[in-house]
C-alpha atoms as a PDB file:
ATOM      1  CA  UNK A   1     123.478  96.545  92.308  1.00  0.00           C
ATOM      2  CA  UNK A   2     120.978  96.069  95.219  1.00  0.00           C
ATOM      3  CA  UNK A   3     118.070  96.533  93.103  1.00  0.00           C
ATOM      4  CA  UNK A   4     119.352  93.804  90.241  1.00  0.00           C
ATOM      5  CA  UNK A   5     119.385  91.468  92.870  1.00  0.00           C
ATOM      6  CA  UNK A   6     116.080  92.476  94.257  1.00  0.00           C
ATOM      7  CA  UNK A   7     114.624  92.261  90.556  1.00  0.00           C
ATOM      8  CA  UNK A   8     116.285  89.068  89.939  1.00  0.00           C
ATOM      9  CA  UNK A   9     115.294  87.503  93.351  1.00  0.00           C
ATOM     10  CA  UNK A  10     111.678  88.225  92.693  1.00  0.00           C
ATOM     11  CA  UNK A  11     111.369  86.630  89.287  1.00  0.00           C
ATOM     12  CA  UNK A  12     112.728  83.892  90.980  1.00  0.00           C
ATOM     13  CA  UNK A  13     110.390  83.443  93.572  1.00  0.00           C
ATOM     14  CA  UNK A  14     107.544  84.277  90.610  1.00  0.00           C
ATOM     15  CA  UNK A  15     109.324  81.440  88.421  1.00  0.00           C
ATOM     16  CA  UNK A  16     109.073  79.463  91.943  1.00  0.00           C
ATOM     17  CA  UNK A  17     105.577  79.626  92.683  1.00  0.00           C
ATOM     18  CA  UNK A  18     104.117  80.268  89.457  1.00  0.00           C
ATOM     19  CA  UNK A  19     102.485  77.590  87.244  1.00  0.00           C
ATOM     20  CA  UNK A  20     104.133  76.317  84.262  1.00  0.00           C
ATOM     21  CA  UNK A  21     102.981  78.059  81.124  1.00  0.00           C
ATOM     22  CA  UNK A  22     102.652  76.109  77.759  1.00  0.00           C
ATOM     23  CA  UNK A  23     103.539  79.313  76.057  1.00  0.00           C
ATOM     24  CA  UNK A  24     106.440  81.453  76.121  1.00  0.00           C
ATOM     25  CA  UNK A  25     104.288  84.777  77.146  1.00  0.00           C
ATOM     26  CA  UNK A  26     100.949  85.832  77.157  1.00  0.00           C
ATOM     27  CA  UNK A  27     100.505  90.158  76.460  1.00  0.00           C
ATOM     28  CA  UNK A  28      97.889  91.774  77.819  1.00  0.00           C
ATOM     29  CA  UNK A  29      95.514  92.303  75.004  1.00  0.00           C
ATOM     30  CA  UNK A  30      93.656  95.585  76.296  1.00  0.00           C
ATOM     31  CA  UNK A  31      91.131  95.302  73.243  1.00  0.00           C
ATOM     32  CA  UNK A  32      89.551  92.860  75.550  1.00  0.00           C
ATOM     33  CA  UNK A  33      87.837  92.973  79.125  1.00  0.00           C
ATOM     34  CA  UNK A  34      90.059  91.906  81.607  1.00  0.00           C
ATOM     35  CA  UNK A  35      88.886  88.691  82.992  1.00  0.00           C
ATOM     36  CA  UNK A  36      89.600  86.379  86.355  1.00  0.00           C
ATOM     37  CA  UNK A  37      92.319  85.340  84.845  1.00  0.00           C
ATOM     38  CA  UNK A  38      93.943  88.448  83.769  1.00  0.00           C
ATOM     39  CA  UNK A  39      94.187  89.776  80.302  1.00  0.00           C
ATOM     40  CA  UNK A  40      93.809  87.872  76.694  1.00  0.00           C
ATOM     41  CA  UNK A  41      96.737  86.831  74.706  1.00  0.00           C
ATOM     42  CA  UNK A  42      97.657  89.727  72.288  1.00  0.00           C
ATOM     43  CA  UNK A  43      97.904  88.414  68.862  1.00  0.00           C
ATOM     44  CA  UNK A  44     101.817  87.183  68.975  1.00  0.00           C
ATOM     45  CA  UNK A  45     101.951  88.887  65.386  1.00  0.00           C
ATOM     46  CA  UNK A  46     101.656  92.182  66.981  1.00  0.00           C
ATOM     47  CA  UNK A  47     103.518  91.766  69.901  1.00  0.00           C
ATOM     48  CA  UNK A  48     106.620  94.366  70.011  1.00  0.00           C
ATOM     49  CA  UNK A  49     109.410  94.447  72.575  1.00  0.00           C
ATOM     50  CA  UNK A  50     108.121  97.449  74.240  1.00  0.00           C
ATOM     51  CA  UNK A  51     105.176  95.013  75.341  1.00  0.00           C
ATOM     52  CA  UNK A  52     108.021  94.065  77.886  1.00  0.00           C
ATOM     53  CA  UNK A  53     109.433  97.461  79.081  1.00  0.00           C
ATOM     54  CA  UNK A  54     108.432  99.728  81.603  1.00  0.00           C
ATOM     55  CA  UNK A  55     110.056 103.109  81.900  1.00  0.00           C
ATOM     56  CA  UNK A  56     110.097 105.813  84.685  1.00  0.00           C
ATOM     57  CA  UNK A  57     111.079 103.944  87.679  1.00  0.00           C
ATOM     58  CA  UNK A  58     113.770 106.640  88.208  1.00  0.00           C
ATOM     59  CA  UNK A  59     111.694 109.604  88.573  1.00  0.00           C
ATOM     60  CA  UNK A  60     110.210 110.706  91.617  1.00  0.00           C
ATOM     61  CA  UNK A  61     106.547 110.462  91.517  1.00  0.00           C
ATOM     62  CA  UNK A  62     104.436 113.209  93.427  1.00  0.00           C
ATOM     63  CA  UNK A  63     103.909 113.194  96.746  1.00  0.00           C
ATOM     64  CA  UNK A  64     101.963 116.323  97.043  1.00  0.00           C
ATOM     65  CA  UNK A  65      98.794 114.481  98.341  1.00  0.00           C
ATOM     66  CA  UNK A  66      96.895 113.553 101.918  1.00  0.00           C
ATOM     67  CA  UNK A  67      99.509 110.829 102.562  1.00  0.00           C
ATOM     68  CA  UNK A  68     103.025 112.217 101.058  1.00  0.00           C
ATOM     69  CA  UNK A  69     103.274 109.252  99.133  1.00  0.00           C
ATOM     70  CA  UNK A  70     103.212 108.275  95.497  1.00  0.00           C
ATOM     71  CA  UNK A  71     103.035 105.019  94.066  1.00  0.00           C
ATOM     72  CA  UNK A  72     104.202 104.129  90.785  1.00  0.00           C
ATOM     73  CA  UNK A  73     105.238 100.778  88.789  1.00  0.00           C
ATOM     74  CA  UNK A  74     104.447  97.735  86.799  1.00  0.00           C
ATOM     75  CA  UNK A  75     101.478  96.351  86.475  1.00  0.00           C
ATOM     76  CA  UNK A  76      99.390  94.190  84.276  1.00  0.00           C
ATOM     77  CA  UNK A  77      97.844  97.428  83.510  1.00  0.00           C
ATOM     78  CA  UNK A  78     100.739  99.332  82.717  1.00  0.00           C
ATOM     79  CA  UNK A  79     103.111  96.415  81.269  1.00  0.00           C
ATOM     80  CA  UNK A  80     101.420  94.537  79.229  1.00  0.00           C
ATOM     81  CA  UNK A  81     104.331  91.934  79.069  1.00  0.00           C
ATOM     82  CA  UNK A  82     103.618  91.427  82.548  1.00  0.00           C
ATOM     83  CA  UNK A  83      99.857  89.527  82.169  1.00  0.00           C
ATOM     84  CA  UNK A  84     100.479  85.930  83.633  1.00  0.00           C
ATOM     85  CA  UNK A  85     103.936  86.034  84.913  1.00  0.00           C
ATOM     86  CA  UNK A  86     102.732  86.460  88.757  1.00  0.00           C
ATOM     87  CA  UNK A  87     104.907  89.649  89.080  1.00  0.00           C
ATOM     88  CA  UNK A  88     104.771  93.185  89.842  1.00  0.00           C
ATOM     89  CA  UNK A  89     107.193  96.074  90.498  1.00  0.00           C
ATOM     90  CA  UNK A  90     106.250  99.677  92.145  1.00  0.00           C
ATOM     91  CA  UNK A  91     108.497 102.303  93.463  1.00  0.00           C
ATOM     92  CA  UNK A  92     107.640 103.699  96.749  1.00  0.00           C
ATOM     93  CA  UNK A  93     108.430 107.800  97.192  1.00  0.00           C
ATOM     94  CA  UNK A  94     107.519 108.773 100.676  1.00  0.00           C
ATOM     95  CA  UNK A  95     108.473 112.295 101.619  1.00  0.00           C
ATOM     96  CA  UNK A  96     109.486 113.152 105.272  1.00  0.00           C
ATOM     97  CA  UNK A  97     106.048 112.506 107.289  1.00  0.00           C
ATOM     98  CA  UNK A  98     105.024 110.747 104.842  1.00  0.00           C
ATOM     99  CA  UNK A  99     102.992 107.476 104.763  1.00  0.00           C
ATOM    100  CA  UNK A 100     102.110 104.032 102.719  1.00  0.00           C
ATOM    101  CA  UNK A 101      98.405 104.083 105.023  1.00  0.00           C
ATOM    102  CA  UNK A 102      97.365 100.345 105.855  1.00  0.00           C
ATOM    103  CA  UNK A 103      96.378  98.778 103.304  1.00  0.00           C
ATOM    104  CA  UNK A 104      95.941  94.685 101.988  1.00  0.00           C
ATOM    105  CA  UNK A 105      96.196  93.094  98.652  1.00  0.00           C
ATOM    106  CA  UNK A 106      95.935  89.451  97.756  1.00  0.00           C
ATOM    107  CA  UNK A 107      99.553  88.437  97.158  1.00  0.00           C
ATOM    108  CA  UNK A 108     102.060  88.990  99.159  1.00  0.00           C
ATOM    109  CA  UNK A 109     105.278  91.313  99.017  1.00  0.00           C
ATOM    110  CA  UNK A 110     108.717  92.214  99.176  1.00  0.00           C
ATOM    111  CA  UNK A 111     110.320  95.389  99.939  1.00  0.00           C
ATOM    112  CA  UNK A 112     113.609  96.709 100.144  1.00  0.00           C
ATOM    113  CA  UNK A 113     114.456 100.289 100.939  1.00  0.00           C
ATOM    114  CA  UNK A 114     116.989 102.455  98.948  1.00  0.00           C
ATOM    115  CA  UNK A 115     117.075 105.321 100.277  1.00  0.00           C
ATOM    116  CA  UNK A 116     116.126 107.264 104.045  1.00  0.00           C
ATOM    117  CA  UNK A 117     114.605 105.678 107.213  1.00  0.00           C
ATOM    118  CA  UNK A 118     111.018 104.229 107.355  1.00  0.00           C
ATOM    119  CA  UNK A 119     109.014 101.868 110.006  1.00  0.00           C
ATOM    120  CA  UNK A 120     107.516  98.873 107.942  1.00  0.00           C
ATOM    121  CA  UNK A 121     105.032  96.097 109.625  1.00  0.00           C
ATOM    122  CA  UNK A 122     101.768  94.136 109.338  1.00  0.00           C
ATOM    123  CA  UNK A 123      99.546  92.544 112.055  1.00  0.00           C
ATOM    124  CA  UNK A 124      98.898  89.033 111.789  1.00  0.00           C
ATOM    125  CA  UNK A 125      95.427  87.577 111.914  1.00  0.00           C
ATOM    126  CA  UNK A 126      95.581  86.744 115.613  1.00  0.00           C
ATOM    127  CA  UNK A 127      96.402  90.811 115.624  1.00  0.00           C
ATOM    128  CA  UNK A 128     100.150  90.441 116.444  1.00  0.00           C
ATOM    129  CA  UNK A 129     101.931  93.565 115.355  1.00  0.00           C
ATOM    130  CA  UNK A 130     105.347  92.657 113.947  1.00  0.00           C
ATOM    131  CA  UNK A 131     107.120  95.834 112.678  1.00  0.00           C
ATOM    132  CA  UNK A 132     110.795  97.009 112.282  1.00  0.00           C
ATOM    133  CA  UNK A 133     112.825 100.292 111.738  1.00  0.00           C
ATOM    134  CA  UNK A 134     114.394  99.629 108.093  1.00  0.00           C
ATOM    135  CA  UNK A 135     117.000 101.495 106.678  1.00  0.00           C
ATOM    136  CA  UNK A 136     119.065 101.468 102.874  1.00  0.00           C
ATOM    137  CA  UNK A 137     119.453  97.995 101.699  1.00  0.00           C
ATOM    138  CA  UNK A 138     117.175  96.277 104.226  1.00  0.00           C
ATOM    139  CA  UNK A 139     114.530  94.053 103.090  1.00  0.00           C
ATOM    140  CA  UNK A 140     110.986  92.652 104.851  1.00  0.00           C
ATOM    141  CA  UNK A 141     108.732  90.411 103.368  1.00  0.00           C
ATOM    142  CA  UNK A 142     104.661  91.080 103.935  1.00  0.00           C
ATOM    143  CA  UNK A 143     102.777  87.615 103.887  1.00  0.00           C
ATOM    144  CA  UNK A 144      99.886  87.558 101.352  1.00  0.00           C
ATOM    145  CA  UNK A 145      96.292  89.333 102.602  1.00  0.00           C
ATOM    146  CA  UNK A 146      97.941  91.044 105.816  1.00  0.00           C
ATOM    147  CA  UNK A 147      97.114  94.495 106.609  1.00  0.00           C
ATOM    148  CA  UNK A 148     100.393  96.379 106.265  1.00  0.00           C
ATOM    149  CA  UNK A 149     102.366 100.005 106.499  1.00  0.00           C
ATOM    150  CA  UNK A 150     105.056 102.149 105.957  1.00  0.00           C
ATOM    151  CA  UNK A 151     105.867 105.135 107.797  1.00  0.00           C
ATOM    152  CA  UNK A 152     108.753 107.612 106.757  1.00  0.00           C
ATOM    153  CA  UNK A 153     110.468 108.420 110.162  1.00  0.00           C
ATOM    154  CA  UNK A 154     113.425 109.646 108.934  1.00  0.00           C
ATOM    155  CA  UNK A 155     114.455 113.896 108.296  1.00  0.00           C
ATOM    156  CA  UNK A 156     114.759 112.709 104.339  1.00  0.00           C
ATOM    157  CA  UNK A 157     112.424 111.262 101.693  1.00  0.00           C
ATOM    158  CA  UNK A 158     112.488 107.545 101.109  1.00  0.00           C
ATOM    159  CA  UNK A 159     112.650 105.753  98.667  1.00  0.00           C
ATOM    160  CA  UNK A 160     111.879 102.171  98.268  1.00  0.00           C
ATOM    161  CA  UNK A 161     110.924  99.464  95.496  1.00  0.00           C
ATOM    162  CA  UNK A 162     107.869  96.567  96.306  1.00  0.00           C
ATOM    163  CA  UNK A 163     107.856  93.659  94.550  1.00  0.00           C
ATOM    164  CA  UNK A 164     104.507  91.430  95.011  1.00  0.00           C
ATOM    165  CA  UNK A 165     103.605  88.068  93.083  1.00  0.00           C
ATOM    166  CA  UNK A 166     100.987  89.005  91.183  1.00  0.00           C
ATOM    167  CA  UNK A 167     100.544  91.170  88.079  1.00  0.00           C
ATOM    168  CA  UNK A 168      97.567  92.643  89.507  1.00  0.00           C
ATOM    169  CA  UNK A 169      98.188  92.459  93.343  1.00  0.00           C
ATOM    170  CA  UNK A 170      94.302  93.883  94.176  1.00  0.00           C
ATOM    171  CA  UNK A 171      95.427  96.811  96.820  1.00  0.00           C
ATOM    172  CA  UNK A 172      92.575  98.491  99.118  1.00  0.00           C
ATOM    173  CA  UNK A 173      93.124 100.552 101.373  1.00  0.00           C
ATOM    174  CA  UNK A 174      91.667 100.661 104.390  1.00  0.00           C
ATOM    175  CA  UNK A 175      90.934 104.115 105.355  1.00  0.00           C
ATOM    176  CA  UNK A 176      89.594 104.418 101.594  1.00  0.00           C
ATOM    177  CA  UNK A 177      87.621 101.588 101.405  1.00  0.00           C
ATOM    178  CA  UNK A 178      86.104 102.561 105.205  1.00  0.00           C
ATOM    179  CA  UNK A 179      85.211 106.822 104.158  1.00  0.00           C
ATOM    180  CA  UNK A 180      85.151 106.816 100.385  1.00  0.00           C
ATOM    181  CA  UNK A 181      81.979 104.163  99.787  1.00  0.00           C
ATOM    182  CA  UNK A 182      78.308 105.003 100.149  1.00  0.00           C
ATOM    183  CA  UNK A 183      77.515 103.415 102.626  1.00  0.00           C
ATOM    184  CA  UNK A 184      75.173 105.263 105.595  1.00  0.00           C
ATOM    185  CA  UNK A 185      77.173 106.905 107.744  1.00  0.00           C
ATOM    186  CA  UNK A 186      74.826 105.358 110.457  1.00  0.00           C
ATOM    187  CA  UNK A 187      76.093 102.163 109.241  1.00  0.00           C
ATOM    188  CA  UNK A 188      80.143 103.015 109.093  1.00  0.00           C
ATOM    189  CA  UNK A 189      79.245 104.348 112.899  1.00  0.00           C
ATOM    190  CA  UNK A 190      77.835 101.212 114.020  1.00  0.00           C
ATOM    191  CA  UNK A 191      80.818  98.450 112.051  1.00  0.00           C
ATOM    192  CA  UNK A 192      83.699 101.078 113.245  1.00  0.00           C
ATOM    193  CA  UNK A 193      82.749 102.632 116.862  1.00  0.00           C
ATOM    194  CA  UNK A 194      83.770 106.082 115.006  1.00  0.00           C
ATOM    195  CA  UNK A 195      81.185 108.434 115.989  1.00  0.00           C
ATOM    196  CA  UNK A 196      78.492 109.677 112.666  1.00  0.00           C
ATOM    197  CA  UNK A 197      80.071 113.497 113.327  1.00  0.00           C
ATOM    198  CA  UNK A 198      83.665 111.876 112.593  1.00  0.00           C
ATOM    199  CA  UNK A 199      82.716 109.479 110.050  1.00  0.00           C
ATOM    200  CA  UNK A 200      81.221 112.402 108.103  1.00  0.00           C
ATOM    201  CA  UNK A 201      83.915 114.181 108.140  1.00  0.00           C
ATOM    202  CA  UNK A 202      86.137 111.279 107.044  1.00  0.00           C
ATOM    203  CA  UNK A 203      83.906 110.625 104.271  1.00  0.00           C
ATOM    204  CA  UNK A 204      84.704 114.025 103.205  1.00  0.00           C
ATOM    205  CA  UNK A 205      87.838 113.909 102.944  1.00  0.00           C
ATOM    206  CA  UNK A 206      88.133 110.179 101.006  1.00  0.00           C
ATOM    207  CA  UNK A 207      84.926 111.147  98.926  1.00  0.00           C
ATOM    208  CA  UNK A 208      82.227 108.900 100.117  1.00  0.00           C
ATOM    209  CA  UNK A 209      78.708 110.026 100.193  1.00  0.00           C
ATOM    210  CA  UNK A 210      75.891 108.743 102.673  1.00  0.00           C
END
């Protein structure tokens, strides 16, 4: 019942803040390039209503990786129904330890925790932490292009569900984005105060080279 009424709430505030269409929906059309504006119009001809469904938000994803976390929803990329609505859905597993590193997107988002025990915050641009112990059925918004976390504190998995309003909410993370580029190593040293020994060995582990 708690999700519905997360679901519902964030088509609403989609519907809200959206602009008006002229047509009743526009499905990704992955023959084409992607553009600015998101996806082409598939031809409505061929449009089917599994264009609009998006299965597997019930299963666990696998959170055998660096951060104990897997991500997994609907996107543009992954529902093409979605392209032009201003909505997205993801399901957060976090496994106990586990962690949603800081990260940013474009848009901004909703969460609301199901299951377990996790610390959720961002830091605000004049770098004002605000952050919160959430448990099942609370709910914190994260304002658009604000770094942002989750932590699993709890002796359980979590699970939660994000909603952001965009179908293609642009996530980087920062640790990624910092260690996985090519970028000198020199350079990373100087813009982050990390020493080059550290930042090498970063960059190994998130795949960067330089």
């Amino acid at each position: 019942m708690i999700l519905k009424l997360f679901i519902a709430f964030s088509s609403l505030i989609s519907i809200s803040y959206g602009q008006i269409s002229v047509v009743d929906f526009c499905v990704a059309d992955y023959t084409v390039a992607n553009g600015p504006a998101g996806y082409s119009c598939k031809n409505a001809s061929k449009v089917t209503t599994n264009d609009f469904i998006f299965s597997g938000l019930d299963v666990k994803g696998n959170t055998s990786n660096l951060f104990k976390v897997a991500v997994n929803g609907a996107s543009d990329l992954t529902l093409p129904g979605l392209n032009g609505l201003g909505l997205s859905l993801f399901r957060l597993d976090i496994d106990v330890g586990g962690v949603v590193p800081i990260h940013t997107h474009r848009v901004s988002e909703v969460i609301i925790v199901m299951e377990g025990t996790i610390i959720a915050g961002f830091i605000g641009s004049d770098n004002t932490a605000y952050f919160k112990t959430l448990n099942k059925g609370d709910v914190m918004v994260f304002p658009q292009a604000l770094l942002h976390f989750q932590v699993n504190v709890g002796n359980t998995p979590a699970l939660a569900f994000v909603s952001l309003n965009s179908p293609n909410p642009g996530f980087q993370f920062i640790s990624a984005s910092l260690f996985g580029n090519n970028l000198p190593s020199s350079i990373v040293e100087k813009i982050t105060l990390i020493d080059e020994d550290q930042v090498k060995k970063l960059k190994s582990i998130f795949g960067g080279t330089n």
